[in-house]
C-alpha atoms as a PDB file:
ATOM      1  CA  UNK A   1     -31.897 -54.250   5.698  1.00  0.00           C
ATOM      2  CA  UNK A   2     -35.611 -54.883   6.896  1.00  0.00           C
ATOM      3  CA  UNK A   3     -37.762 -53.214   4.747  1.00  0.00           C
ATOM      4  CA  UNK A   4     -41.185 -53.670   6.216  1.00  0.00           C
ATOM      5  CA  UNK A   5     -41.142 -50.873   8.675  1.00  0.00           C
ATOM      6  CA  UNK A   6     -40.699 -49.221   4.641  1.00  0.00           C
ATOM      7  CA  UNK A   7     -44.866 -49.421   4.715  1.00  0.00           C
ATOM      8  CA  UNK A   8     -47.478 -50.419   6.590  1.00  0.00           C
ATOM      9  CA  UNK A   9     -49.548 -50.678   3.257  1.00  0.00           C
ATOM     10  CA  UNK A  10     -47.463 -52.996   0.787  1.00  0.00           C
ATOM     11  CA  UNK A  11     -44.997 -55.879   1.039  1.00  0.00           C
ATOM     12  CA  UNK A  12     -41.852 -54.141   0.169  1.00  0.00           C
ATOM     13  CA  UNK A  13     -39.151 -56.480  -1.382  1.00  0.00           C
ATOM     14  CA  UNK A  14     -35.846 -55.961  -3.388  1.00  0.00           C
ATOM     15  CA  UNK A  15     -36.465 -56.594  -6.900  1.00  0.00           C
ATOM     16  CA  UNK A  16     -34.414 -58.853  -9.429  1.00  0.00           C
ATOM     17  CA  UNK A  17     -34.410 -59.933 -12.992  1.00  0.00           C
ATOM     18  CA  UNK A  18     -37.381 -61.937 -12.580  1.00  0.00           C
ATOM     19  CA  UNK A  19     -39.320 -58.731 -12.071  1.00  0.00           C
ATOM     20  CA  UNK A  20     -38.139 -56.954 -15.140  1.00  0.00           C
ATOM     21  CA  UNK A  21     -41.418 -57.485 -16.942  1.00  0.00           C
ATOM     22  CA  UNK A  22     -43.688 -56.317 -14.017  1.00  0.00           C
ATOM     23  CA  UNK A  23     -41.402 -53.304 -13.843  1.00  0.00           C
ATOM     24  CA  UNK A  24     -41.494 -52.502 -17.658  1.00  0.00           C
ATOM     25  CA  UNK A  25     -45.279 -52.550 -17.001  1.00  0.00           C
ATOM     26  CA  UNK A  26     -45.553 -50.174 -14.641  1.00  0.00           C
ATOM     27  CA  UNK A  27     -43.085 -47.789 -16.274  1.00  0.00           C
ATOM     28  CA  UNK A  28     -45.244 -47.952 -19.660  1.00  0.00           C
ATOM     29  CA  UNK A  29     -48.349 -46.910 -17.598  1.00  0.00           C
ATOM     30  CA  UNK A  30     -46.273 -43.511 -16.777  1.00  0.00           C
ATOM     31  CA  UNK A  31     -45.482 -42.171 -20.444  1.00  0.00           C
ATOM     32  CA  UNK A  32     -45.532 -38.544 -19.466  1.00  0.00           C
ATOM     33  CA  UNK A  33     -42.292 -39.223 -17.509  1.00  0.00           C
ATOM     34  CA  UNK A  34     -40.568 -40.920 -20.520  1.00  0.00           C
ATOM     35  CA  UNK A  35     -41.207 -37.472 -22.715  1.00  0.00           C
ATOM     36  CA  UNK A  36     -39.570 -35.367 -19.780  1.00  0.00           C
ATOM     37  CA  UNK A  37     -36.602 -38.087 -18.777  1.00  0.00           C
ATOM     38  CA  UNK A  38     -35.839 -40.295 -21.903  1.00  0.00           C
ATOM     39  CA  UNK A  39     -35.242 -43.215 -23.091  1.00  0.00           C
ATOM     40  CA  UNK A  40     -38.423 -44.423 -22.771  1.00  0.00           C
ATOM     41  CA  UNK A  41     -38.682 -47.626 -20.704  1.00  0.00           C
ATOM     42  CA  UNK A  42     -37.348 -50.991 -21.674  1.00  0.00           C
ATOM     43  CA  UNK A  43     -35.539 -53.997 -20.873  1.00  0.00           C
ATOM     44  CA  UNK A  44     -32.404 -52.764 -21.556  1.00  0.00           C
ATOM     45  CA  UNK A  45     -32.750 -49.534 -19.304  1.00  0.00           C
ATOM     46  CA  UNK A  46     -34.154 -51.233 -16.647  1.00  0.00           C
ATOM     47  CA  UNK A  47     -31.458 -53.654 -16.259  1.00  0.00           C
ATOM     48  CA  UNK A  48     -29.596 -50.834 -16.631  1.00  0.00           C
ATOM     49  CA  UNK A  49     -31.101 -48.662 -13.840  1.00  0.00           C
ATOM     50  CA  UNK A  50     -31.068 -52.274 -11.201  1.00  0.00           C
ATOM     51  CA  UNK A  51     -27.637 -51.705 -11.510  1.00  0.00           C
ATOM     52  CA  UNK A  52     -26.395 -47.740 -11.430  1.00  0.00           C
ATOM     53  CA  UNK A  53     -24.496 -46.345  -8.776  1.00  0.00           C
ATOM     54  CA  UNK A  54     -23.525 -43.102  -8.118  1.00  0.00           C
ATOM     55  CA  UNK A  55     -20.010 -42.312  -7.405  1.00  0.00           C
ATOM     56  CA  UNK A  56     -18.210 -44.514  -4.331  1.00  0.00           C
ATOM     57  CA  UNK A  57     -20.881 -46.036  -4.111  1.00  0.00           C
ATOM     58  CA  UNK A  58     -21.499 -50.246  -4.413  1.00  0.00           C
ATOM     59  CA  UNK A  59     -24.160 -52.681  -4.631  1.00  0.00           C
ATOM     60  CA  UNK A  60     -24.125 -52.997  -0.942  1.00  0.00           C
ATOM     61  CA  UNK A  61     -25.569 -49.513  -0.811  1.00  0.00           C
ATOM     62  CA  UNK A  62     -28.163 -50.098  -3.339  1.00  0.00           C
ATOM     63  CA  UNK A  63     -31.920 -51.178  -2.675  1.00  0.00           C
ATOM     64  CA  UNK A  64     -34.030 -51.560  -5.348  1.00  0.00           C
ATOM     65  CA  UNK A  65     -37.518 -52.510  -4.033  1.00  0.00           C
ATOM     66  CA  UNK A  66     -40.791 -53.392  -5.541  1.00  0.00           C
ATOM     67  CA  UNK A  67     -43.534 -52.426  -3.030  1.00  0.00           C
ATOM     68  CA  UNK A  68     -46.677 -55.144  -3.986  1.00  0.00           C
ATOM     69  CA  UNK A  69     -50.419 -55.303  -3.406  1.00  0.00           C
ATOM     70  CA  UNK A  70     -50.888 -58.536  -3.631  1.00  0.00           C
ATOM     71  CA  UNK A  71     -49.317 -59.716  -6.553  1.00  0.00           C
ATOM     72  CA  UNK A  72     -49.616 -56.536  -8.077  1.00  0.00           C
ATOM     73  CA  UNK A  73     -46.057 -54.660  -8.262  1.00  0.00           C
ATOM     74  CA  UNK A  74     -47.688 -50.715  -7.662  1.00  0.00           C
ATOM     75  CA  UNK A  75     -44.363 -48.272  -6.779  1.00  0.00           C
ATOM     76  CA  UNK A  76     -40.635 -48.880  -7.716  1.00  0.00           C
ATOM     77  CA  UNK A  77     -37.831 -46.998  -5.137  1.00  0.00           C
ATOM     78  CA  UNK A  78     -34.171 -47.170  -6.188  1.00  0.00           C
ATOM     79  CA  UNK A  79     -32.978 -46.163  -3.059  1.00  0.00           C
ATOM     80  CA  UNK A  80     -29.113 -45.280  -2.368  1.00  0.00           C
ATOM     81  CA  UNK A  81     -28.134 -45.506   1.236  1.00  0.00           C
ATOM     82  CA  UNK A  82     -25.152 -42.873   2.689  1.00  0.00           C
ATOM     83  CA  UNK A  83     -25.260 -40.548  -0.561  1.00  0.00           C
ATOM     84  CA  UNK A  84     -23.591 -38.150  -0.733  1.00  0.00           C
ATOM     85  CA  UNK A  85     -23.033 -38.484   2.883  1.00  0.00           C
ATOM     86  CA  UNK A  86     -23.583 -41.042   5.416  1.00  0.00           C
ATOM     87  CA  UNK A  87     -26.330 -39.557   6.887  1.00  0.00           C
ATOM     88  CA  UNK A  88     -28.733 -38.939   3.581  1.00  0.00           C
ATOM     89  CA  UNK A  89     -30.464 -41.697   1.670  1.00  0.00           C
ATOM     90  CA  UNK A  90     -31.006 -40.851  -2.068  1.00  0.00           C
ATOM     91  CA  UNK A  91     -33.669 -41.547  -4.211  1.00  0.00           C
ATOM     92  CA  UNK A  92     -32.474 -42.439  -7.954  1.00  0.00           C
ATOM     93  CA  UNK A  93     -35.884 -43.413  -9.098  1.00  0.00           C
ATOM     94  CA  UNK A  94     -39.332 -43.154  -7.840  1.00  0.00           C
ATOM     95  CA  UNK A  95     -42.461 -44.501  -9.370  1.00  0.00           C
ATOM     96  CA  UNK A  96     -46.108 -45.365  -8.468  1.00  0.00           C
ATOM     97  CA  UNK A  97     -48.371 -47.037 -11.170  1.00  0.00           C
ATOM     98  CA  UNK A  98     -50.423 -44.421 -12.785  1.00  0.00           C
ATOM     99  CA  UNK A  99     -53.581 -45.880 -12.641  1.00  0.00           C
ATOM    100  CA  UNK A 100     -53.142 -45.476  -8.448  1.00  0.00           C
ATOM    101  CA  UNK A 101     -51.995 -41.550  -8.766  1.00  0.00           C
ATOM    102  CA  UNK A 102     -54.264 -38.844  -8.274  1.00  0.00           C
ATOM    103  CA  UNK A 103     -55.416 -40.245  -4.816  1.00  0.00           C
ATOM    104  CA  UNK A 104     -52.713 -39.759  -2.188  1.00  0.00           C
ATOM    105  CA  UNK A 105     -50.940 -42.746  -2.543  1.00  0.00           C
ATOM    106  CA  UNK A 106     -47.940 -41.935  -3.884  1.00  0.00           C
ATOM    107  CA  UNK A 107     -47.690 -39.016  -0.998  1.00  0.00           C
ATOM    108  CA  UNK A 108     -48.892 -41.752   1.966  1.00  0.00           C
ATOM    109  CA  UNK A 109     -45.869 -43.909   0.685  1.00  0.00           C
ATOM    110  CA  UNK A 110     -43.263 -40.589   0.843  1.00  0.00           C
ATOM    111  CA  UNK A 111     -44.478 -40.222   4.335  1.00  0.00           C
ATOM    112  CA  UNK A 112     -43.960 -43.818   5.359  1.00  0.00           C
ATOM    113  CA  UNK A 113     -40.758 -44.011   3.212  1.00  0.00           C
ATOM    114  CA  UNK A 114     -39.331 -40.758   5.290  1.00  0.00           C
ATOM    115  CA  UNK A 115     -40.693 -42.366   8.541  1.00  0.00           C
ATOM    116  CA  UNK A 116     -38.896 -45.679   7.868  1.00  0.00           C
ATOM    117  CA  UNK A 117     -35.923 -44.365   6.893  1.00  0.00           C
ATOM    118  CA  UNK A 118     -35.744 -41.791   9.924  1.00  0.00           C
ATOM    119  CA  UNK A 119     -36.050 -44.352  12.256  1.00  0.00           C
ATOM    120  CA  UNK A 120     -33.406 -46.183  10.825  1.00  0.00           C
ATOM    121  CA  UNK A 121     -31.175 -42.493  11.289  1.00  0.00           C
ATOM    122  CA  UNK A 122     -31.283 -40.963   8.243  1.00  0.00           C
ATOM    123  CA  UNK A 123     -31.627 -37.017   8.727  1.00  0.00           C
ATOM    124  CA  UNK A 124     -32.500 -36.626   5.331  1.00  0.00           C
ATOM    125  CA  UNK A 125     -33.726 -37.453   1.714  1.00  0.00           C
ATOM    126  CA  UNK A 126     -32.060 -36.432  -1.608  1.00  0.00           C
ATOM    127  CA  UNK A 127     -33.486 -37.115  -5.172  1.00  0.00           C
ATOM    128  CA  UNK A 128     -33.474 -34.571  -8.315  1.00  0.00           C
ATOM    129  CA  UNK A 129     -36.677 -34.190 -10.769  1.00  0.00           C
ATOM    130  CA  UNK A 130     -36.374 -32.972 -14.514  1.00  0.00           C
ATOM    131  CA  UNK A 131     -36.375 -29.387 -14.961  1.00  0.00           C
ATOM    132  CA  UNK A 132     -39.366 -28.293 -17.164  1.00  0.00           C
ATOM    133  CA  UNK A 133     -41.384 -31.129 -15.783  1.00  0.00           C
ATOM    134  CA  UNK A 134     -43.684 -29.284 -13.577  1.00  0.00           C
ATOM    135  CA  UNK A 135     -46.148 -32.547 -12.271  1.00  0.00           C
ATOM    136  CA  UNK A 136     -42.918 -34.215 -10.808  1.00  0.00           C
ATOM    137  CA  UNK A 137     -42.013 -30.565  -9.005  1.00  0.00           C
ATOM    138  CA  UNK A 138     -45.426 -30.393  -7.961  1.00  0.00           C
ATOM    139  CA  UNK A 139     -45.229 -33.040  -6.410  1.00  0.00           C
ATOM    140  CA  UNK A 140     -42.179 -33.402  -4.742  1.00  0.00           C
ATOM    141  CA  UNK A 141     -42.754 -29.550  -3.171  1.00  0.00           C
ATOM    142  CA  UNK A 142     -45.829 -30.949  -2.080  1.00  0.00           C
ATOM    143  CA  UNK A 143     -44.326 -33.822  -0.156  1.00  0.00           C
ATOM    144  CA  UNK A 144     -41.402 -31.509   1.818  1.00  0.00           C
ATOM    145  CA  UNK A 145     -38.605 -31.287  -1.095  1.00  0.00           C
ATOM    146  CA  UNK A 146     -36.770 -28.181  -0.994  1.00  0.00           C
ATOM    147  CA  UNK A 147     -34.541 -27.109  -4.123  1.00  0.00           C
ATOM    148  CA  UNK A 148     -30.954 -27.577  -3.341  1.00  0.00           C
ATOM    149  CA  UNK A 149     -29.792 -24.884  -5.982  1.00  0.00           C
ATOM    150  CA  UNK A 150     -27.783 -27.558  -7.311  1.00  0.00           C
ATOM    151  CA  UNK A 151     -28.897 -28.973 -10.778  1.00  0.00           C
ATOM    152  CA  UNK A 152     -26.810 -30.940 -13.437  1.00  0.00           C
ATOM    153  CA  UNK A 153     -26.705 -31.767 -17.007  1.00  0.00           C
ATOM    154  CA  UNK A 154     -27.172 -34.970 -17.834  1.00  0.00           C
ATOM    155  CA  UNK A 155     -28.569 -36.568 -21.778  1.00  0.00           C
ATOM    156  CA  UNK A 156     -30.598 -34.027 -22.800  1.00  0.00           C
ATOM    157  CA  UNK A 157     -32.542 -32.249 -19.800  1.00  0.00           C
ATOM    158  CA  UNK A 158     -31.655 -30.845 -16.790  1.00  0.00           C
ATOM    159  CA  UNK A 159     -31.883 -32.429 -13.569  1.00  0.00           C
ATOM    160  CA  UNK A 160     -32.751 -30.326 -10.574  1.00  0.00           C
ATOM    161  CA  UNK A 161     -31.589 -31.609  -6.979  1.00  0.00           C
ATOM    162  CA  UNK A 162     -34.167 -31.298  -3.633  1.00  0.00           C
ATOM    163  CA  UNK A 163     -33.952 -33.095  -0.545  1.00  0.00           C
ATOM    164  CA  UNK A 164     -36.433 -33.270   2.641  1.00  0.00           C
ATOM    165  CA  UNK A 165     -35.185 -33.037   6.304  1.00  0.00           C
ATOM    166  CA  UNK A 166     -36.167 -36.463   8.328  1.00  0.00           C
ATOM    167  CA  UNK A 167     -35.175 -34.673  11.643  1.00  0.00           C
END
């Protein structure tokens, strides 16, 4: 999959165990999102999360992509391609360093995220955000995520499912 159509902003790029430390970096600079979705970040979990699938799905269907300014690693996507159907793309992690939130860069990169993956024939996007965390449903109503009425239990919180129409 091409990836640059992904932004016109950053060099987007999968990301492999090389980038583990860059990752952990930028996942320490968001600690409020460790106290609402634990374990806090680490080695271990990372590797961990490079590798999760959902069910039927396989690596071929994964994507996890650094987007870079420079050499500077700024948002992580773990993005799952035909899930739960062909026709949605799912989001099992998003994250932008916190030292660029607050500005409208996390929302510029939904927007060019959604465009890309439109174009490519996606009708829509699915991710899920903790329940009782209200920053991360903030923001995701603010960027076109509806509430599915589906939410699941998963290790100690509640994870409630939205999803944006592409078309």
């Amino acid at each position: 999959m091409n990836f640059c159509s992904f932004s016109q902003t950053y060099t987007v790029r999968p990301l492999a165990d090389g980038d583990i430390s860059a990752i952990l970096e930028l996942c320490q600079s968001n600690p409020l999102y460790y106290r609402h979705c634990p374990p806090p970040p680490s080695v271990e979990t990372i590797r961990e999360a490079m590798a999760a699938l959902p069910p039927r799905k396989t690596l071929a269907d994964k994507y996890y992509l650094g987007f870079f300014d420079g050499a500077e690693l700024v948002a992580v996507l773990d993005l799952i391609v035909g899930f739960p159907t062909p026709e949605i793309a799912f989001w099992g992690f998003f994250m932008l360093r916190a030292q660029r939130q607050g500005r409208g860069a996390a929302s510029a990169l939904v927007s060019e995220l959604c465009a890309g993956l439109s174009a490519r024939g996606f009708q829509a996007v699915r991710l899920g955000w903790v329940l009782g965390n209200p920053q991360a449903e903030h923001f995701w109503k603010k960027n076109g995520f509806r509430e599915t009425g589906v939410r699941y239990e998963t290790d100690g919180y509640t994870v409630v499912l939205a999803q944006r129409e592409l078309k």
